[in-house]
Each structure stands twice: as C-alpha cells, then as structure tokens.
Protein backbone atom coordinates (compact mmCIF):
# COMPACT_ATOMS: atom_id res chain seq x y z
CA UNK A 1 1.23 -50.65 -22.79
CA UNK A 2 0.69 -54.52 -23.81
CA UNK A 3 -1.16 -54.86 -27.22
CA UNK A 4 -3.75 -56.78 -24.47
CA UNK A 5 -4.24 -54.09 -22.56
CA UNK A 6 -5.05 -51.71 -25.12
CA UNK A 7 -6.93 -54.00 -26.82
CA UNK A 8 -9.22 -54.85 -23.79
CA UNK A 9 -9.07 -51.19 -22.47
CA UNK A 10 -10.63 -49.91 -26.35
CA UNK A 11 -13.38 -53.05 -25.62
CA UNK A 12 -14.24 -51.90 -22.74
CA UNK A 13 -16.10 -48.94 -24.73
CA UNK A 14 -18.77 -50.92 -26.91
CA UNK A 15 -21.98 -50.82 -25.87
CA UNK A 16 -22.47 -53.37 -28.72
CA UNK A 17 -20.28 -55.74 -27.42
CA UNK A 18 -21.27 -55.43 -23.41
CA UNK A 19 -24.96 -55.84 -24.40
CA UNK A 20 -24.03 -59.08 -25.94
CA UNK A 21 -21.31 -59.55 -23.11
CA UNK A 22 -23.67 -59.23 -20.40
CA UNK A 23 -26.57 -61.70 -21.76
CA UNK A 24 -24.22 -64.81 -21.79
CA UNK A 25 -24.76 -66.94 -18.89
CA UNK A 26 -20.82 -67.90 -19.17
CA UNK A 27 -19.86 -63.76 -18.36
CA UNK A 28 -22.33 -63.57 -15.80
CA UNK A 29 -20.56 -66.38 -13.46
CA UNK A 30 -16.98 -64.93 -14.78
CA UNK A 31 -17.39 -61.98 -13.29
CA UNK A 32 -18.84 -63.31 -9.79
CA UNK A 33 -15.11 -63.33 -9.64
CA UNK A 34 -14.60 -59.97 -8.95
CA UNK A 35 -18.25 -58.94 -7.18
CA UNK A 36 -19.98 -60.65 -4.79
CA UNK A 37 -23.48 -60.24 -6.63
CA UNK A 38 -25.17 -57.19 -8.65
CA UNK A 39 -27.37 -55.90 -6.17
CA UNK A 40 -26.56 -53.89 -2.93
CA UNK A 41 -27.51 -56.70 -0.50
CA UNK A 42 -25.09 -59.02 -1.67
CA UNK A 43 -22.51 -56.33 -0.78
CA UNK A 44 -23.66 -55.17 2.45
CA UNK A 45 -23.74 -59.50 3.17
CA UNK A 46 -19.91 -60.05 1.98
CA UNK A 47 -19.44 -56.84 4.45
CA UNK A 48 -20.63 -58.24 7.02
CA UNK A 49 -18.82 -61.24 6.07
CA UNK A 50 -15.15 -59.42 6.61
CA UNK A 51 -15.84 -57.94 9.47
CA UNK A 52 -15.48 -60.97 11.53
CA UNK A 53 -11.95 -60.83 10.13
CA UNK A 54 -11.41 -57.24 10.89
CA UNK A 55 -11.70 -56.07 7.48
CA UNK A 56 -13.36 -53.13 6.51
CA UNK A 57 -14.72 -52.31 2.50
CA UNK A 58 -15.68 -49.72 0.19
CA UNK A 59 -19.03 -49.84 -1.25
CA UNK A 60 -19.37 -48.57 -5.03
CA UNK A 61 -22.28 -49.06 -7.33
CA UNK A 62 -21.08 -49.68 -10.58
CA UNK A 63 -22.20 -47.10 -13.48
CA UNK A 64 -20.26 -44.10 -15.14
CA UNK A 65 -21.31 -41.11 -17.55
CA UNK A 66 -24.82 -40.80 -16.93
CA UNK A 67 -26.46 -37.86 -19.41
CA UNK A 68 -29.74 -36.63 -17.61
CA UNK A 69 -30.28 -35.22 -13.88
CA UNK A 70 -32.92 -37.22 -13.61
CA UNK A 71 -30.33 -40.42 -13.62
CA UNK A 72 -27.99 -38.91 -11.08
CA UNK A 73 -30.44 -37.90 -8.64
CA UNK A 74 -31.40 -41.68 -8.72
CA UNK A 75 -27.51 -41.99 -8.00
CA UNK A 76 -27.59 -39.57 -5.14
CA UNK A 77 -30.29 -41.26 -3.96
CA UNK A 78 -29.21 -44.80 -3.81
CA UNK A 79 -26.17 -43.49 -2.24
CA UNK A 80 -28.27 -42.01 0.66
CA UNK A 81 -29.61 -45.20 1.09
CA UNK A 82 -26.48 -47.27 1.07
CA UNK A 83 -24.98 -45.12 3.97
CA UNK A 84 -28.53 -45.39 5.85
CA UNK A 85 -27.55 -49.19 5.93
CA UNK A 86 -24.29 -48.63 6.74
CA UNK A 87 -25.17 -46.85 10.19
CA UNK A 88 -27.90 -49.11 10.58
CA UNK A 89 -25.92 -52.39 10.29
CA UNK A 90 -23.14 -51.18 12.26
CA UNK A 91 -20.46 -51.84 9.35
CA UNK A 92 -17.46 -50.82 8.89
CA UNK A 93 -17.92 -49.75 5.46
CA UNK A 94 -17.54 -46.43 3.60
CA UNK A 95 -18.87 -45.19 0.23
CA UNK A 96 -16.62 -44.49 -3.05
CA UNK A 97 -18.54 -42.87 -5.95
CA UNK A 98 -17.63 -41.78 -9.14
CA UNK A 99 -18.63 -38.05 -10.54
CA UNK A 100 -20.00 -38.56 -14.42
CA UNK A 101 -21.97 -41.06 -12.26
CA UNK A 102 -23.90 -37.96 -10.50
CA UNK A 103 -23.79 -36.39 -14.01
CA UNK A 104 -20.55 -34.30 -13.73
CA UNK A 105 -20.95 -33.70 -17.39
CA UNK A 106 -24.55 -32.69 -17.41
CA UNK A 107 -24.15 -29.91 -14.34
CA UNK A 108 -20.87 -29.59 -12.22
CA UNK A 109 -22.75 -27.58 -9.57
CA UNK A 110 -25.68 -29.60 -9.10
CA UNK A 111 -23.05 -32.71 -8.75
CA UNK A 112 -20.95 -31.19 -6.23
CA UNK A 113 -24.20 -30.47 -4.32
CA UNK A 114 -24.96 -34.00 -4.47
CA UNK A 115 -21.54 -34.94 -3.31
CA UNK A 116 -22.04 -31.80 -0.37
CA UNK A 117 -25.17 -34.17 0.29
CA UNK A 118 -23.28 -37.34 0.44
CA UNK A 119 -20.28 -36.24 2.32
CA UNK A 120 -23.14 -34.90 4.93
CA UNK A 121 -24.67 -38.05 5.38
CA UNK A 122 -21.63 -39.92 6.03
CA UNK A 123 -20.50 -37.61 8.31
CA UNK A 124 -23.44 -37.92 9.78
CA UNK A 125 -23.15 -41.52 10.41
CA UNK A 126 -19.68 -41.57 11.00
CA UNK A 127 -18.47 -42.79 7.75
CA UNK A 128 -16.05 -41.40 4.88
CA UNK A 129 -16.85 -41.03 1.37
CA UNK A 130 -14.66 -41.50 -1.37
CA UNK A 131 -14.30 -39.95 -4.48
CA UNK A 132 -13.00 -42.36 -7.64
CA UNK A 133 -10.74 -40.79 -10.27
CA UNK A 134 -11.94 -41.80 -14.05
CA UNK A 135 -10.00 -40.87 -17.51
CA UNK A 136 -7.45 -37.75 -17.29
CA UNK A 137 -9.81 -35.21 -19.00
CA UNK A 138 -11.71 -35.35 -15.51
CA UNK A 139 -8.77 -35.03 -13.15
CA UNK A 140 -9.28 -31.13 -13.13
CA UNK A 141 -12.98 -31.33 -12.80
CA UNK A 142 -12.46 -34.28 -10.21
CA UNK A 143 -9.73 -32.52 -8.02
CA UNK A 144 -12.09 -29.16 -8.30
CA UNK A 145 -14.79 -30.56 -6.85
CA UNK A 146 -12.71 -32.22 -4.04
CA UNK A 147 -11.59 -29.63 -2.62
CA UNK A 148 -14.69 -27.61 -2.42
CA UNK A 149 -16.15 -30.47 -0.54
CA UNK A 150 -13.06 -30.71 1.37
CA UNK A 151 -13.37 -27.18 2.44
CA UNK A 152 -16.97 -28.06 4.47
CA UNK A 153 -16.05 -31.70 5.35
CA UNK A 154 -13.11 -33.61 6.71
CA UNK A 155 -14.57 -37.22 5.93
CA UNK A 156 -13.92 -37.17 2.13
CA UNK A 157 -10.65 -38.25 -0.42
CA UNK A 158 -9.78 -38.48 -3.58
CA UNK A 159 -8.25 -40.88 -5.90
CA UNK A 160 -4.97 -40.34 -7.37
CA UNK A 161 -3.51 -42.58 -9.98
CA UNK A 162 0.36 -43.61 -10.11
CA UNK A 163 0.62 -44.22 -13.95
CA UNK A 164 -0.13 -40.34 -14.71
CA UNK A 165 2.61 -37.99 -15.28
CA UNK A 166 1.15 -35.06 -13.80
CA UNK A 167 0.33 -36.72 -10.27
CA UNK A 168 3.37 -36.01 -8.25
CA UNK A 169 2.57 -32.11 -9.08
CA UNK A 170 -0.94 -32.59 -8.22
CA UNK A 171 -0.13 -34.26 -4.83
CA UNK A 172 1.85 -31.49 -3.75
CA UNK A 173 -0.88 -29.42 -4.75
CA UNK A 174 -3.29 -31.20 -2.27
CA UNK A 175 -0.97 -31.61 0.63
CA UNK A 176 -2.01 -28.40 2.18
CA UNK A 177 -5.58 -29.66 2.91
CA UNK A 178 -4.18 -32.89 4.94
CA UNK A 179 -6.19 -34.73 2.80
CA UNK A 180 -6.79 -38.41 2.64
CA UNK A 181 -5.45 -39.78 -0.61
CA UNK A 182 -6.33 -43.37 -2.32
CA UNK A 183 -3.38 -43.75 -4.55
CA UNK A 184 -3.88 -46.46 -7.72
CA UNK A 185 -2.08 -47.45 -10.14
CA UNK A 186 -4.68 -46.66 -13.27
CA UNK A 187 -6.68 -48.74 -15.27
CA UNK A 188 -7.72 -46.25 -18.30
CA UNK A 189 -6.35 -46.52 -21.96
CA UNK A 190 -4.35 -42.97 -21.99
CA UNK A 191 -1.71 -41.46 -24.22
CA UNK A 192 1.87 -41.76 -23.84
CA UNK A 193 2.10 -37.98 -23.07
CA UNK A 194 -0.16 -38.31 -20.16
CA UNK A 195 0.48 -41.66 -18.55
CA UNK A 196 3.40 -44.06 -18.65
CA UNK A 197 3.30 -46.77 -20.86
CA UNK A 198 5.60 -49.31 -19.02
CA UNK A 199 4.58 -51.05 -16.16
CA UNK A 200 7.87 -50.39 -14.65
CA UNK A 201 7.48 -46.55 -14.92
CA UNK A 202 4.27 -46.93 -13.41
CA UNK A 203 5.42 -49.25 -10.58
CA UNK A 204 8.18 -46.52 -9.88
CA UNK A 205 6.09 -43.71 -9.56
CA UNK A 206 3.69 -45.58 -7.02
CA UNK A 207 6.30 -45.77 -4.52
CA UNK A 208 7.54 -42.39 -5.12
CA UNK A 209 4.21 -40.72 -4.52
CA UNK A 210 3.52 -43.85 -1.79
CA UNK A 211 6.79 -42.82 0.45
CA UNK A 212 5.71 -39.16 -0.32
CA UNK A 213 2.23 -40.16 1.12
CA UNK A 214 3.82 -41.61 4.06
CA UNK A 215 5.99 -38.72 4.92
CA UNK A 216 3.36 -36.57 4.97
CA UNK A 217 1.36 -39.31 7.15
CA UNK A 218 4.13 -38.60 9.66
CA UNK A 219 4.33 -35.32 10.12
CA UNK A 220 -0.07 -35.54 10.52
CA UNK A 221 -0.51 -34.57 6.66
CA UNK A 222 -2.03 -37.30 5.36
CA UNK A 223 -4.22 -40.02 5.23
CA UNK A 224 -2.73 -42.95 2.19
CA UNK A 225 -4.88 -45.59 1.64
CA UNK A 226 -2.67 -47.48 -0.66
CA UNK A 227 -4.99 -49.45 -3.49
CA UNK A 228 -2.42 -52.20 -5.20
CA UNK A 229 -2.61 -56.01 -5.18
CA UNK A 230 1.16 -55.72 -5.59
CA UNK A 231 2.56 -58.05 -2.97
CA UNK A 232 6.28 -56.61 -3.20
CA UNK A 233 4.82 -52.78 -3.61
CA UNK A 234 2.68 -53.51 -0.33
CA UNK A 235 5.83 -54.68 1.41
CA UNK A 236 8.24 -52.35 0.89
CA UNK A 237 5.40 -49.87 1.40
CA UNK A 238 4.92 -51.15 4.78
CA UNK A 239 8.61 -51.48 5.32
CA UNK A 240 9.02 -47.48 4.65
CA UNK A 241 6.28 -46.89 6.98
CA UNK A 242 8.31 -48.65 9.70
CA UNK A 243 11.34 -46.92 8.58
CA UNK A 244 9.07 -43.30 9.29
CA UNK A 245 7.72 -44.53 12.31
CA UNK A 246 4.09 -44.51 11.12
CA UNK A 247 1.75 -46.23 12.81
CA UNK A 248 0.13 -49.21 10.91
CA UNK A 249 -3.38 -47.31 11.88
CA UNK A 250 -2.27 -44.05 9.81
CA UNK A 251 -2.99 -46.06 6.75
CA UNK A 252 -4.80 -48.50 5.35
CA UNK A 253 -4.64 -51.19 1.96
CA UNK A 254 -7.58 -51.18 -0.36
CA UNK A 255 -8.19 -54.46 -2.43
CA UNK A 256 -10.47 -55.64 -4.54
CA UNK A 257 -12.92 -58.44 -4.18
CA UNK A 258 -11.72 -61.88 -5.44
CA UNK A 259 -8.00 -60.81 -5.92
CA UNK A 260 -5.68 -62.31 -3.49
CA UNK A 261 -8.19 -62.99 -0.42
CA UNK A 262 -5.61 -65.06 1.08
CA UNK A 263 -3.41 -61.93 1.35
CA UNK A 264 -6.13 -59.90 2.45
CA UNK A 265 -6.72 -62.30 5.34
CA UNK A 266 -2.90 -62.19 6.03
CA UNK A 267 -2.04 -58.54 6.10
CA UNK A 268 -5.26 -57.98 8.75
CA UNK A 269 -3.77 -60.70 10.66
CA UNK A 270 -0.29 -58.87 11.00
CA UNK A 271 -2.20 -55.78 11.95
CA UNK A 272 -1.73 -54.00 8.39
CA UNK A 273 -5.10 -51.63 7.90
CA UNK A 274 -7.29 -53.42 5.01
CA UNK A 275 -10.25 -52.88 2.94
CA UNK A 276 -12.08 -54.53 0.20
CA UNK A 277 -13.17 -52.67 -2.30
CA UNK A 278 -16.72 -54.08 -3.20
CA UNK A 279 -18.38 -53.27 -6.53
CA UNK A 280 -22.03 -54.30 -7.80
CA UNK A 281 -24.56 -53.30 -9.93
CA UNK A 282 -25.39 -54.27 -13.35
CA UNK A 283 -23.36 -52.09 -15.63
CA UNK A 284 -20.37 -53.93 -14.39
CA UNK A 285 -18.62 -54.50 -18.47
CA UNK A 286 -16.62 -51.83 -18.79
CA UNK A 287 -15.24 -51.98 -15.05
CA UNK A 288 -15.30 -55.71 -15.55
CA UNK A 289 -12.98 -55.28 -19.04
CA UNK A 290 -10.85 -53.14 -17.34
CA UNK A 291 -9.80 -55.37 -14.49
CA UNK A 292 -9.23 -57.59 -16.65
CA UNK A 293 -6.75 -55.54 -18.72
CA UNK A 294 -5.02 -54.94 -15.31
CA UNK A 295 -3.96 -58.67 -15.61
CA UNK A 296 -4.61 -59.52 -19.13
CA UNK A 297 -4.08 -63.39 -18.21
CA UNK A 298 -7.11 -63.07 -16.24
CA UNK A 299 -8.75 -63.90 -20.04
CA UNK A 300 -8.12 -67.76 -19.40
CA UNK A 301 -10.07 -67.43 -16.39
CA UNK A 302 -12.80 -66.40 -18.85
CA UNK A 303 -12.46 -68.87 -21.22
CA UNK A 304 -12.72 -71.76 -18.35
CA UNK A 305 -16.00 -70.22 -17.36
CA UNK A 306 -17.20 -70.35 -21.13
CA UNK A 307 -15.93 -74.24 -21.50
C-alpha cells in the first residue's frame, strides 16, 4: 500500500479533522465531485436523471458505526422511506446499506430485523437491497447476517471485496445460496495478513473471483454486479462473459458518481448492464477520504477547489 493511501485511509478516522474538513466552503464543493448533493432529493433527481440513459443506481445514505438504537431505527426508517420513493417515482433504483449503520455493534438481532424489514419493503416494491461490506473484523458478522436474510428473501446481496485474502474461500462458501454478489476491490486500511498490499495482487484476485462469478452466472448461480472503474478489468470482464456465453443482462457494472461518466454513458450504450452508485448525506468525510485514497492523485483535484 502507497504511503498516500495509508496516510489518507488513517485520516479518514479523525473526527477532529472531518469537523474542521466539513466546515470549509472549499471541501464542501470538492466533494460535489463524487455526490450529487447531501440530501436524498438530490439523489432521487440525478436518478431520474440516468434513467433517460438507461442507467440504473444504488441509493446509500452516508453514515457508519452508529452507538444507540435510537440512531439506527432513524436509519431503518429513512430507509423505508427511500424505497417508498423509489416505487412511487417509478425508478430504477435499489438500496445499499451498511450494518454498524443500523447499529450492528449495539444489537446484531435487532439489526438483522431491521434489514428483515428492509429486504421486505423492497421486495415489496420490486426492488433489491444491498448490503455494503466495511473493515474485515465485520466480514463474519456481515456474511452472518446475509444469509439469514437470504434464507427469507431472494432480493438481497452482499459485498465482497477483491483485495482480502480470505474472499475466494468465502465465495465458495456463498455459492450454494445463488446469491447475488457485488464484488469491489476495497477501500479500508487493513494488514498485510488480511489484505494484499499491491495493487497488482489486488487487481489479480478481482478477475479471479470475477471469472469465478461469471461461471457460476452461467450455470444460473449467480448474480455479479462487478463494482470497478477499471476500464481494462471491465473489458476483459466482459470479454470472459462472452467467452461463457453469459448474457450481458446476467450482470451488471456498478460505478460511482463523478468517476468516468463518459464511460458510464458508453458501456449502457453497448448494452453492458450499469449502475451508479449514488451516495449523500452529511457524514460524507470518511467515505469522502477514502475515495480519495482509491486514487490518491485525486488530492490535486482538492487543492484546485481550495485555490
């Protein structure tokens, strides 16, 4: 790992430093970059907005950790009220949340209740519901919870990131419940034991577990949603779906907002699956930090919104 990654990945940690982060008018129109606006109907908007193009998204408020009930039924909540919109609006959105979000670490039962809740209302409205992956002390609790959900409803996944070691045994793991699987490439500052350091390992693993994904897509085993803004990765991606004889409808891209909208626009066009992953909210620092320890250079684009 780059001494900039680390570096911005640690950063992305101190309260101290996104309370001061956050107050500069400078950081506020940096990060417009990557969000369409804090509040929820900016996001449903820019929805709307890609659908003309035949692009779908995936809604996430922004937040992590939360350390009372109290705060994650207000999570639940929103949630409820987000996929109310959804099936009002007649978008072609879904809903990815994370779990300390609806206080995993306060009370694991009450969150997968909430999560039972969610996955019921977007089945109810015809929608899917995502569930993120956050640092690898969760992945256990995480993949738990899936698959409990998983047993009661078929319109939920899980996130699965490339640059951990112990993926490809955890994928195997999950293949049994056909499940739908948004693979990443990680964006959390882990340990040498647990994740790769070098980009290249990383990069490696992602199409293992990707061509892995796709077999299994092909036999009616899968569902990848494939979340990478790398251009080459996408292609030969694409190329070993060919290769399988997948169809281009039994899987999908995830992007994010901002990053490469011209490529976004061009995969739809060639009748690739895509979504834009669309995140708002206020507590966007540490999420905002660690995009930009994806791409470290992003930093200039920083400092040209503070000049």
């Amino acid at each position: 790992m780059s001494v900039a990654r680390s570096l911005l990945l640690r950063l992305s940690r101190s309260e101290w430093l996104a309370e001061q982060f956050r107050s500069r008018a400078f950081a506020q129109r940096a990060v417009r970059r990557f969000m369409p606006g804090e509040d929820l109907a900016s996001a449903l908007d820019a929805t709307a907005r890609f659908a003309t193009a035949g692009i779908g998204t995936i809604l996430t408020e922004l937040g992590e950790r939360v350390t009372t009930r109290a705060e994650a039924d207000a999570v639940r909540d929103h949630y409820l009220g987000v996929l109310k919109q959804i099936r009002e609006r007649q978008l072609p959105s879904v809903v990815s949340i994370k779990l300390t979000h609806l206080g995993l670490d306060t009370d694991r039962e009450a969150c997968l209740k909430d999560v039972m809740a969610l996955a019921a209302a977007a089945q109810a409205g015809g929608s899917f519901l995502w569930i993120d992956m956050e640092e690898s002390n969760y992945v256990d609790a995480t993949l738990d919870v899936f698959r409990r959900v998983r047993g009661a409803h078929e319109n939920v996944g899980v996130c699965l990131q490339a640059y951990l070691r112990r993926t490809a045994a955890d994928l195997d793991a999950l293949l049994p419940l056909k499940p739908a699987i948004r693979l990443v490439k990680g964006a959390y500052n882990e340990p040498p034991l647990v994740a790769f350091p070098a980009k290249r390992d990383t990069d490696a693993n992602y199409f293992a577990l990707g061509g892995k994904l796709l077999e299994a897509a092909a036999q009616g085993r899968a569902t990848p949603c494939f979340g990478t803004h790398d251009l080459g990765l996408i292609a030969r991606l694409r190329e070993r779906g060919t290769q399988l004889k997948v169809s281009p409808s039994a899987y999908e891209f995830a992007l994010l907002y901002g990053i490469r909208a011209d490529d976004q626009q061009r995969l739809a066009a060639q009748g690739a699956r895509v979504r834009v992953l669309i995140s708002y909210g206020s507590a966007w620092f540490p999420w905002y930090m660690r995009r930009l320890a994806e791409r470290p250079a992003n930093v200039w684009f920083v400092l040209r919104s503070l000049l």
